[in-house]
C-alpha atoms as a PDB file:
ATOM      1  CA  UNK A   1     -30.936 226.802 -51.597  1.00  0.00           C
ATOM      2  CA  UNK A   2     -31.028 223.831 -54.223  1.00  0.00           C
ATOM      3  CA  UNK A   3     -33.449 221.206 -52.829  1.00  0.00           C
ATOM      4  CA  UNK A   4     -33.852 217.784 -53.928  1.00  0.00           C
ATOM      5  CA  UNK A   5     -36.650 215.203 -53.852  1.00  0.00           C
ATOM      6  CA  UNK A   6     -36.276 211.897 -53.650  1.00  0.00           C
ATOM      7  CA  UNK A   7     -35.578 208.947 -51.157  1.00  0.00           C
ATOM      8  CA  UNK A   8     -31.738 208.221 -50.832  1.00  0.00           C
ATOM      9  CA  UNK A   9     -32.699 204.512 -51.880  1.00  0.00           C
ATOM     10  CA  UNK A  10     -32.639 205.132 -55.887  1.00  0.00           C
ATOM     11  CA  UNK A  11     -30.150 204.610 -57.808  1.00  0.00           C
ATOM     12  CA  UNK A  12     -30.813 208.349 -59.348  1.00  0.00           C
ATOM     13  CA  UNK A  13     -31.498 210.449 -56.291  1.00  0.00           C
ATOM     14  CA  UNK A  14     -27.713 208.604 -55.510  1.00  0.00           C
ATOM     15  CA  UNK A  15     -26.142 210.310 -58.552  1.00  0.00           C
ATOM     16  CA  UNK A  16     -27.553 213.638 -58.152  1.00  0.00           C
ATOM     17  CA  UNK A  17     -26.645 214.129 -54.456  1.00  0.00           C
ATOM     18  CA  UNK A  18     -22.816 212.360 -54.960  1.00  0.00           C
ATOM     19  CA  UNK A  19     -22.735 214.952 -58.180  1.00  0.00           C
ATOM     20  CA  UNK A  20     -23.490 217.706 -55.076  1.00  0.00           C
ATOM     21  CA  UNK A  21     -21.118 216.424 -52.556  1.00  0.00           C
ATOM     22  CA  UNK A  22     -18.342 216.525 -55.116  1.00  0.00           C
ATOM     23  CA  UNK A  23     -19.052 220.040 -56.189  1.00  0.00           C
ATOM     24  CA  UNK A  24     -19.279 220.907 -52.653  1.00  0.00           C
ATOM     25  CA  UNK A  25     -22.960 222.736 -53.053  1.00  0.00           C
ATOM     26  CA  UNK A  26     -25.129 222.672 -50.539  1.00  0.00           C
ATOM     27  CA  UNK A  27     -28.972 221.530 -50.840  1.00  0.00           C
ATOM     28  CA  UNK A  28     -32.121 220.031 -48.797  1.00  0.00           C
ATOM     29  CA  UNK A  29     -33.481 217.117 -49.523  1.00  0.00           C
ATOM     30  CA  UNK A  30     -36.914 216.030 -49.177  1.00  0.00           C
ATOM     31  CA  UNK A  31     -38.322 212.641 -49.399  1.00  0.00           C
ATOM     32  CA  UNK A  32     -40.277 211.580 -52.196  1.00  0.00           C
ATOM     33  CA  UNK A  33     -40.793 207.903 -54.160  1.00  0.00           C
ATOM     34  CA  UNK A  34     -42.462 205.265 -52.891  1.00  0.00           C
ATOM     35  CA  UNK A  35     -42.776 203.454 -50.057  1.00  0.00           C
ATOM     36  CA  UNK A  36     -41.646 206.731 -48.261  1.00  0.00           C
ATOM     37  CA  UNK A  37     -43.862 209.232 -50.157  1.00  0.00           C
ATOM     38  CA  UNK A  38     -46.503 208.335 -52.941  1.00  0.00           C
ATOM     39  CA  UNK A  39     -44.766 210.700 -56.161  1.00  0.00           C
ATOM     40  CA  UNK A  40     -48.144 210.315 -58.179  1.00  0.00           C
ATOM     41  CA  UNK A  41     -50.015 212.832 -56.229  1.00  0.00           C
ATOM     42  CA  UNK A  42     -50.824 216.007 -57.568  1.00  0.00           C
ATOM     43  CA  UNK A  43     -48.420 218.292 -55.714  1.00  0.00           C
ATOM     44  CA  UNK A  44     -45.166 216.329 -57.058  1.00  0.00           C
ATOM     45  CA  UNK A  45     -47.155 215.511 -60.505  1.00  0.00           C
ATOM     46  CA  UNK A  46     -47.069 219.826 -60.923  1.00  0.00           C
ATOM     47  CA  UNK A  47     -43.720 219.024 -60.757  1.00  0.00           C
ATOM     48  CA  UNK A  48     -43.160 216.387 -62.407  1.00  0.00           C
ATOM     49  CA  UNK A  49     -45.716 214.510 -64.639  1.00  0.00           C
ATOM     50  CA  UNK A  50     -44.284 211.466 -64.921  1.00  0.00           C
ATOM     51  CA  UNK A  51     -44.317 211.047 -61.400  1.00  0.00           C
ATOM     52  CA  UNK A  52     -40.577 210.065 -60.983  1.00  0.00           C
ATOM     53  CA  UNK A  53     -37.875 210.813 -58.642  1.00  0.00           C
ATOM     54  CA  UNK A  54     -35.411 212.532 -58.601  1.00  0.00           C
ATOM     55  CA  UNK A  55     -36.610 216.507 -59.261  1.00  0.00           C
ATOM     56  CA  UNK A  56     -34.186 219.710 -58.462  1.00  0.00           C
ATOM     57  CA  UNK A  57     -36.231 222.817 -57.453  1.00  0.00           C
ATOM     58  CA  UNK A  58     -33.906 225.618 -57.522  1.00  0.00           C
ATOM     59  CA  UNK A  59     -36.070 229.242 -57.019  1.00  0.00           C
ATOM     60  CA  UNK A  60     -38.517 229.060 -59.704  1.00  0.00           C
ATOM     61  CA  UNK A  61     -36.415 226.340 -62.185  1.00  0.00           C
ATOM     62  CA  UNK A  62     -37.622 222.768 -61.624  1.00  0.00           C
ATOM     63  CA  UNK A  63     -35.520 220.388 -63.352  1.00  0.00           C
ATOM     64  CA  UNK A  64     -35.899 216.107 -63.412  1.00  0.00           C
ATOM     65  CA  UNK A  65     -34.088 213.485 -64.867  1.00  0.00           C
ATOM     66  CA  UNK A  66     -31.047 212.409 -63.149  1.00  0.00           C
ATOM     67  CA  UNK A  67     -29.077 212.567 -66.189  1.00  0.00           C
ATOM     68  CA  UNK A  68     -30.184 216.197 -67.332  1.00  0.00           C
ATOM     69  CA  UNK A  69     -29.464 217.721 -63.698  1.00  0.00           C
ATOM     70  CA  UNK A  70     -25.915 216.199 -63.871  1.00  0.00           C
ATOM     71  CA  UNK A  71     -25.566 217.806 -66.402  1.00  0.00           C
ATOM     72  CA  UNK A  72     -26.668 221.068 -65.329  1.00  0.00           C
ATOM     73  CA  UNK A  73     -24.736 220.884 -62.141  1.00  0.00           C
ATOM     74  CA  UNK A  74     -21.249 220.445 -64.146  1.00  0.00           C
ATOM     75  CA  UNK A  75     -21.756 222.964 -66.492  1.00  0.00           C
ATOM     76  CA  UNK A  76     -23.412 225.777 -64.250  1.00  0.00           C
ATOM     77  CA  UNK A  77     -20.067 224.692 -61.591  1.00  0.00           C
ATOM     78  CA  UNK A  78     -17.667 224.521 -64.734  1.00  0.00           C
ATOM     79  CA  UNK A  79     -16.883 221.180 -63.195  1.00  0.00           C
ATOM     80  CA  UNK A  80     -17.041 217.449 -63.340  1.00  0.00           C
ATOM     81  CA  UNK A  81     -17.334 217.470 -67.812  1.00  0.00           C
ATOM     82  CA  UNK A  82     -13.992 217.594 -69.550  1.00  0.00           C
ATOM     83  CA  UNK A  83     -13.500 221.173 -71.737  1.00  0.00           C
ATOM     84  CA  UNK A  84     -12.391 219.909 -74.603  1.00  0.00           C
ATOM     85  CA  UNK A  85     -15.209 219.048 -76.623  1.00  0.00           C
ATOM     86  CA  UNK A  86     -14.305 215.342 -78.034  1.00  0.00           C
ATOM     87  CA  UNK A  87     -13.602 214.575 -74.154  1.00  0.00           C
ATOM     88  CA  UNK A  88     -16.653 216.194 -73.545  1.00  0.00           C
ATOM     89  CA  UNK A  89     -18.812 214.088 -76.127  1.00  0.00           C
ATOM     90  CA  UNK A  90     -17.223 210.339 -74.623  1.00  0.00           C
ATOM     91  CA  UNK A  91     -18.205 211.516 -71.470  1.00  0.00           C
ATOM     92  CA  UNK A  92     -21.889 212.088 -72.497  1.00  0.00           C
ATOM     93  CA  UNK A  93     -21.793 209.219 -74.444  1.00  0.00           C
ATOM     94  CA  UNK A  94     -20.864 206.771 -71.347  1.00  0.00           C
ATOM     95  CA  UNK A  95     -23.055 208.498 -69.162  1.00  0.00           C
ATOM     96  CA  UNK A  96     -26.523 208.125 -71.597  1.00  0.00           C
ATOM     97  CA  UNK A  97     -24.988 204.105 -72.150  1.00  0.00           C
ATOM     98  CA  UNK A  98     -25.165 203.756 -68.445  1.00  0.00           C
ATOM     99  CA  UNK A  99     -28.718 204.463 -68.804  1.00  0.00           C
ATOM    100  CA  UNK A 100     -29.974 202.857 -72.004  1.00  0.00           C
ATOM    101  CA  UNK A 101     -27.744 200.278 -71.776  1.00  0.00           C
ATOM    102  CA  UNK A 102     -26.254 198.850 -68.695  1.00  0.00           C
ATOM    103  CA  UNK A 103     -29.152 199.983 -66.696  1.00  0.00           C
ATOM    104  CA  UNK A 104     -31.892 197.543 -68.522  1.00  0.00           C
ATOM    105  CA  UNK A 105     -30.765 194.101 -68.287  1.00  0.00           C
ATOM    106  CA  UNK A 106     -30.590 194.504 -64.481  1.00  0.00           C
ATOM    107  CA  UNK A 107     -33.990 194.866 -63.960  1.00  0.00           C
ATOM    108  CA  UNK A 108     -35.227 191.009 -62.775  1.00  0.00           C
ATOM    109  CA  UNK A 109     -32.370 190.055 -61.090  1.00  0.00           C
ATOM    110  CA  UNK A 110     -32.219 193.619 -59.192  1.00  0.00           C
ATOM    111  CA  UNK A 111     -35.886 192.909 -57.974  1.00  0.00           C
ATOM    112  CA  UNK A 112     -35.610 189.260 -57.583  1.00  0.00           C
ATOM    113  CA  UNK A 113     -32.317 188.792 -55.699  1.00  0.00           C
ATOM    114  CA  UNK A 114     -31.617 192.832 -54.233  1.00  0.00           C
ATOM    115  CA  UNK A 115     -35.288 193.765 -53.506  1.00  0.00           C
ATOM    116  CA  UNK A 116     -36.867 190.451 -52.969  1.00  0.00           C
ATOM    117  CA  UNK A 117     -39.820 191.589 -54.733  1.00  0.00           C
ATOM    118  CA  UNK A 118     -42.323 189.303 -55.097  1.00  0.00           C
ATOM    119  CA  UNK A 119     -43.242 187.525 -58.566  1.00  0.00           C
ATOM    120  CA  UNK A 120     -39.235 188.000 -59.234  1.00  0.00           C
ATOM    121  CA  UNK A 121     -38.557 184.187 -58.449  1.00  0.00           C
ATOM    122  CA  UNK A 122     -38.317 182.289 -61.728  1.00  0.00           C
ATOM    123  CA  UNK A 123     -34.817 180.718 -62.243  1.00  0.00           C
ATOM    124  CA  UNK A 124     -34.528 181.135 -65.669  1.00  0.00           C
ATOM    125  CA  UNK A 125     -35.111 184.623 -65.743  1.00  0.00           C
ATOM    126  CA  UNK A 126     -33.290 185.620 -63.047  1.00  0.00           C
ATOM    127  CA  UNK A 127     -30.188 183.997 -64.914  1.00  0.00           C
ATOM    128  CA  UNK A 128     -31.287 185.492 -68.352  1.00  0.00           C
ATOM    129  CA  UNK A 129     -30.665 188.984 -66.507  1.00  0.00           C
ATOM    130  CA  UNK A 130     -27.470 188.146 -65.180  1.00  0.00           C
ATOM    131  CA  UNK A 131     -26.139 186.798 -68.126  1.00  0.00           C
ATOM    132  CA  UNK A 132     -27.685 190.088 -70.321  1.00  0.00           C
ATOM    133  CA  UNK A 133     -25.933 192.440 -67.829  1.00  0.00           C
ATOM    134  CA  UNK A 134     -22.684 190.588 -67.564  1.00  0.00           C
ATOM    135  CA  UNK A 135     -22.410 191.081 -71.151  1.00  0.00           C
ATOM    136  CA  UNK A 136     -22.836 194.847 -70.892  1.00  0.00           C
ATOM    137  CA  UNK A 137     -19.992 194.597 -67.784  1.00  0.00           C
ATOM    138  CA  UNK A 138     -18.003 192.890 -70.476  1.00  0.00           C
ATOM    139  CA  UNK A 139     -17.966 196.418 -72.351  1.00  0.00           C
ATOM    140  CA  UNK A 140     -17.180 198.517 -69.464  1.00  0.00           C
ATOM    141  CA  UNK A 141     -14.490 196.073 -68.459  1.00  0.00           C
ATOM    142  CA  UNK A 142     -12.796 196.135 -71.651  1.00  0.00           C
ATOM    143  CA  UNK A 143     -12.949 200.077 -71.817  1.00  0.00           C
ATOM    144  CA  UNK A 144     -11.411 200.148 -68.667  1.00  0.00           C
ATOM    145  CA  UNK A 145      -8.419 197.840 -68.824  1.00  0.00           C
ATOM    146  CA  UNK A 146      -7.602 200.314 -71.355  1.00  0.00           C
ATOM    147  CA  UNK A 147      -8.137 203.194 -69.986  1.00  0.00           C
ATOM    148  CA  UNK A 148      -5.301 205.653 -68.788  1.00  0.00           C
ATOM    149  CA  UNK A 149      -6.538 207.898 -65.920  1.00  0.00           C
ATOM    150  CA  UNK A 150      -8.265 205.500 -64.237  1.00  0.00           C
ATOM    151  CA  UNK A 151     -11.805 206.541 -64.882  1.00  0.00           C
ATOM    152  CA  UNK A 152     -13.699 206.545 -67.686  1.00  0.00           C
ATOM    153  CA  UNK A 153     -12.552 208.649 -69.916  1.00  0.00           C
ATOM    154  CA  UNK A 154      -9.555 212.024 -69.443  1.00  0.00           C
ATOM    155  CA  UNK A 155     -10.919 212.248 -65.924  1.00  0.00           C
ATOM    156  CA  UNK A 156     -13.002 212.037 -63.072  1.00  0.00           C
ATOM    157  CA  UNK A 157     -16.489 213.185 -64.279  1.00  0.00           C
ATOM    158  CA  UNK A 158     -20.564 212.800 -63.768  1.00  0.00           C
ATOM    159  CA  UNK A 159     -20.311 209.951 -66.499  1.00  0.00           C
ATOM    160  CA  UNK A 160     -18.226 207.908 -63.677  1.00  0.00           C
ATOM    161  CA  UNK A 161     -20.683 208.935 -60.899  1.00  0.00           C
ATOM    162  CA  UNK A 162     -23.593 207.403 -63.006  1.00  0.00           C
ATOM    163  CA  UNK A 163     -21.032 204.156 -63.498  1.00  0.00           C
ATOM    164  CA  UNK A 164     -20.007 203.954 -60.402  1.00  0.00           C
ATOM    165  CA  UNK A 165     -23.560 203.664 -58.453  1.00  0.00           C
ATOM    166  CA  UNK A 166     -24.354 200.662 -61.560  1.00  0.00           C
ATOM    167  CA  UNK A 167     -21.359 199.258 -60.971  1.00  0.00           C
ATOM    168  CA  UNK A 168     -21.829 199.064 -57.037  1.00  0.00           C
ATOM    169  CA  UNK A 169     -24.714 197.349 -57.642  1.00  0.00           C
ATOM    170  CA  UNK A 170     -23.483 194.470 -59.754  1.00  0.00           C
ATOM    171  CA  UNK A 171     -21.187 194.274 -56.573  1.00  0.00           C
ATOM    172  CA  UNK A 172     -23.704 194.140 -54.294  1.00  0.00           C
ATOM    173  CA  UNK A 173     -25.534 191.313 -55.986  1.00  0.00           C
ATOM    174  CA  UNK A 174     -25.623 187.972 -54.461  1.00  0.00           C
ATOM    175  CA  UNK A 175     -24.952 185.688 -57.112  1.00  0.00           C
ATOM    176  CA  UNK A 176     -22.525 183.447 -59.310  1.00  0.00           C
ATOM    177  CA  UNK A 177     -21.208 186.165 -61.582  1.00  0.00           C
ATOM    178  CA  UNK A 178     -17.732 187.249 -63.389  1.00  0.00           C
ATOM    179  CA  UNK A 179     -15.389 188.519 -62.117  1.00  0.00           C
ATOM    180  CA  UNK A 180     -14.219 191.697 -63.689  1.00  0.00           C
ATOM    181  CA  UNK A 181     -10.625 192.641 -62.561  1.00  0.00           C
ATOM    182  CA  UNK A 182     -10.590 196.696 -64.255  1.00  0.00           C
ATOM    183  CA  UNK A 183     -14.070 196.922 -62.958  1.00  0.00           C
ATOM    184  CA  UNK A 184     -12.595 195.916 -59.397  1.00  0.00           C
ATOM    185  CA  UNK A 185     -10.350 198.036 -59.056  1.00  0.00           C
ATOM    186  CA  UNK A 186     -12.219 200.882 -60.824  1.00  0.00           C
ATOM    187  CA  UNK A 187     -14.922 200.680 -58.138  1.00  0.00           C
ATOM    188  CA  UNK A 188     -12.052 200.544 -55.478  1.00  0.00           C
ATOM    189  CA  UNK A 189     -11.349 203.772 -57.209  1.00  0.00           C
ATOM    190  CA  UNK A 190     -14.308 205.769 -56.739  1.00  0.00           C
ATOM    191  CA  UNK A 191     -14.979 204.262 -53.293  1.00  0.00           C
ATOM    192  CA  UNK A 192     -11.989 206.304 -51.762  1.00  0.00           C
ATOM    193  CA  UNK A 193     -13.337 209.484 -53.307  1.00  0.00           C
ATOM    194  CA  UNK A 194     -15.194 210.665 -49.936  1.00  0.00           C
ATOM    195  CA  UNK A 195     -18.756 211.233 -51.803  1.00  0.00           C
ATOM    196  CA  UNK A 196     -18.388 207.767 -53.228  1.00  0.00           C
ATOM    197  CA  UNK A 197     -18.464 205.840 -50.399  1.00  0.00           C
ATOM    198  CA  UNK A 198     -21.042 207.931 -48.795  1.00  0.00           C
ATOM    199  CA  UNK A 199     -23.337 207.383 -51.642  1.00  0.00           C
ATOM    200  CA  UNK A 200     -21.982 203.525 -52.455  1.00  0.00           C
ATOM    201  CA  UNK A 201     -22.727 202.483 -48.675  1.00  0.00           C
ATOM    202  CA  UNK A 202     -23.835 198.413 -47.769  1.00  0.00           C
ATOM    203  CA  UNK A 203     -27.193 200.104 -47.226  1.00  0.00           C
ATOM    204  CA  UNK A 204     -27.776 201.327 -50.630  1.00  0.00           C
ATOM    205  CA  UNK A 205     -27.229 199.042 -53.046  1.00  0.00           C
END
């Protein structure tokens, strides 16, 4: 059986194991990543040398980076990645922006007003991020206030899974922010798809 390692609390392990869900495979999952289970050691290092979370072992393949196994997992299930192969392309395209680009600009306000972490308490900062990631909502709201089906591009696929889990977290954030009305209702969206809401929860933003 697939197993997966990595702790439930990142944003990554998230997508892999809502990808799962939706294509109705089953797996194990062990926890890994820190403060749970120290990833630099050498046993997970053999797996992974970068020391990151999350990592597929399936047999003798060993696979990481979230973005990679989605991928895998859609086109070993012929599922979840449109056929066509323009449809095909806009969904990789939004699914490698949700990492290069709306993923970055989150990164001080995530750990200042999310995690609490400490050192992630100057103002100005904190409101540089916001204002950096509401510009990259900006984009997604646009794209989706046009958009047809409802998702983010000819259907339901792992591009929206990786969306969906950044988009939860912009509304889990405590903080004066805009309000994004196709974004709202996109999220609404994906929260009544069964794995979505298991994987969106309060406790896992």
């Amino acid at each position: 059986m697939l197993k997966v390692l990595g702790r439930v609390t990142s944003i990554n392990v998230r997508k892999v194991l809502w990808a799962l869900d939706e294509l109705g495979l089953g797996y194990e999952r062990e926890d890994w990543g820190l403060p749970l289970r120290d990833p630099k050691v050498p046993e997970f290092l053999a797996l992974n040398p970068n020391g990151q979370v999350p990592v597929v072992i399936e047999g003798e393949f060993v696979l990481w980076e979230s973005n990679a196994i989605l991928i895998y997992l859609a086109e070993r299930e012929g599922q979840l990645l449109p056929e066509q192969l323009e449809l095909r392309a806009l969904a990789l395209q939004w699914l490698g922006w949700q990492a290069s680009e709306l993923n970055p600009p989150w990164g001080y306000a995530v750990n200042a007003l999310i995690r609490k972490t400490p050192g992630y308490d100057d103002p100005a900062r904190i409101a540089d991020s916001m204002a950096r990631w509401s510009a990259k909502m900006e984009i997604l709201e646009s794209v989706l206030a046009g958009a047809s089906t409802g998702y983010i591009g000819a259907g339901f696929s792992i591009a929206d899974i990786a969306l969906g889990l950044s988009v939860h977290r912009w509304m889990s954030i405590s903080a004066e922010k805009k309000e994004f009305p196709a974004v709202a209702d996109y999220y609404e969206r994906l929260m009544s798809r069964e794995a979505g809401a298991r994987w969106m929860g309060p406790e896992t933003p």
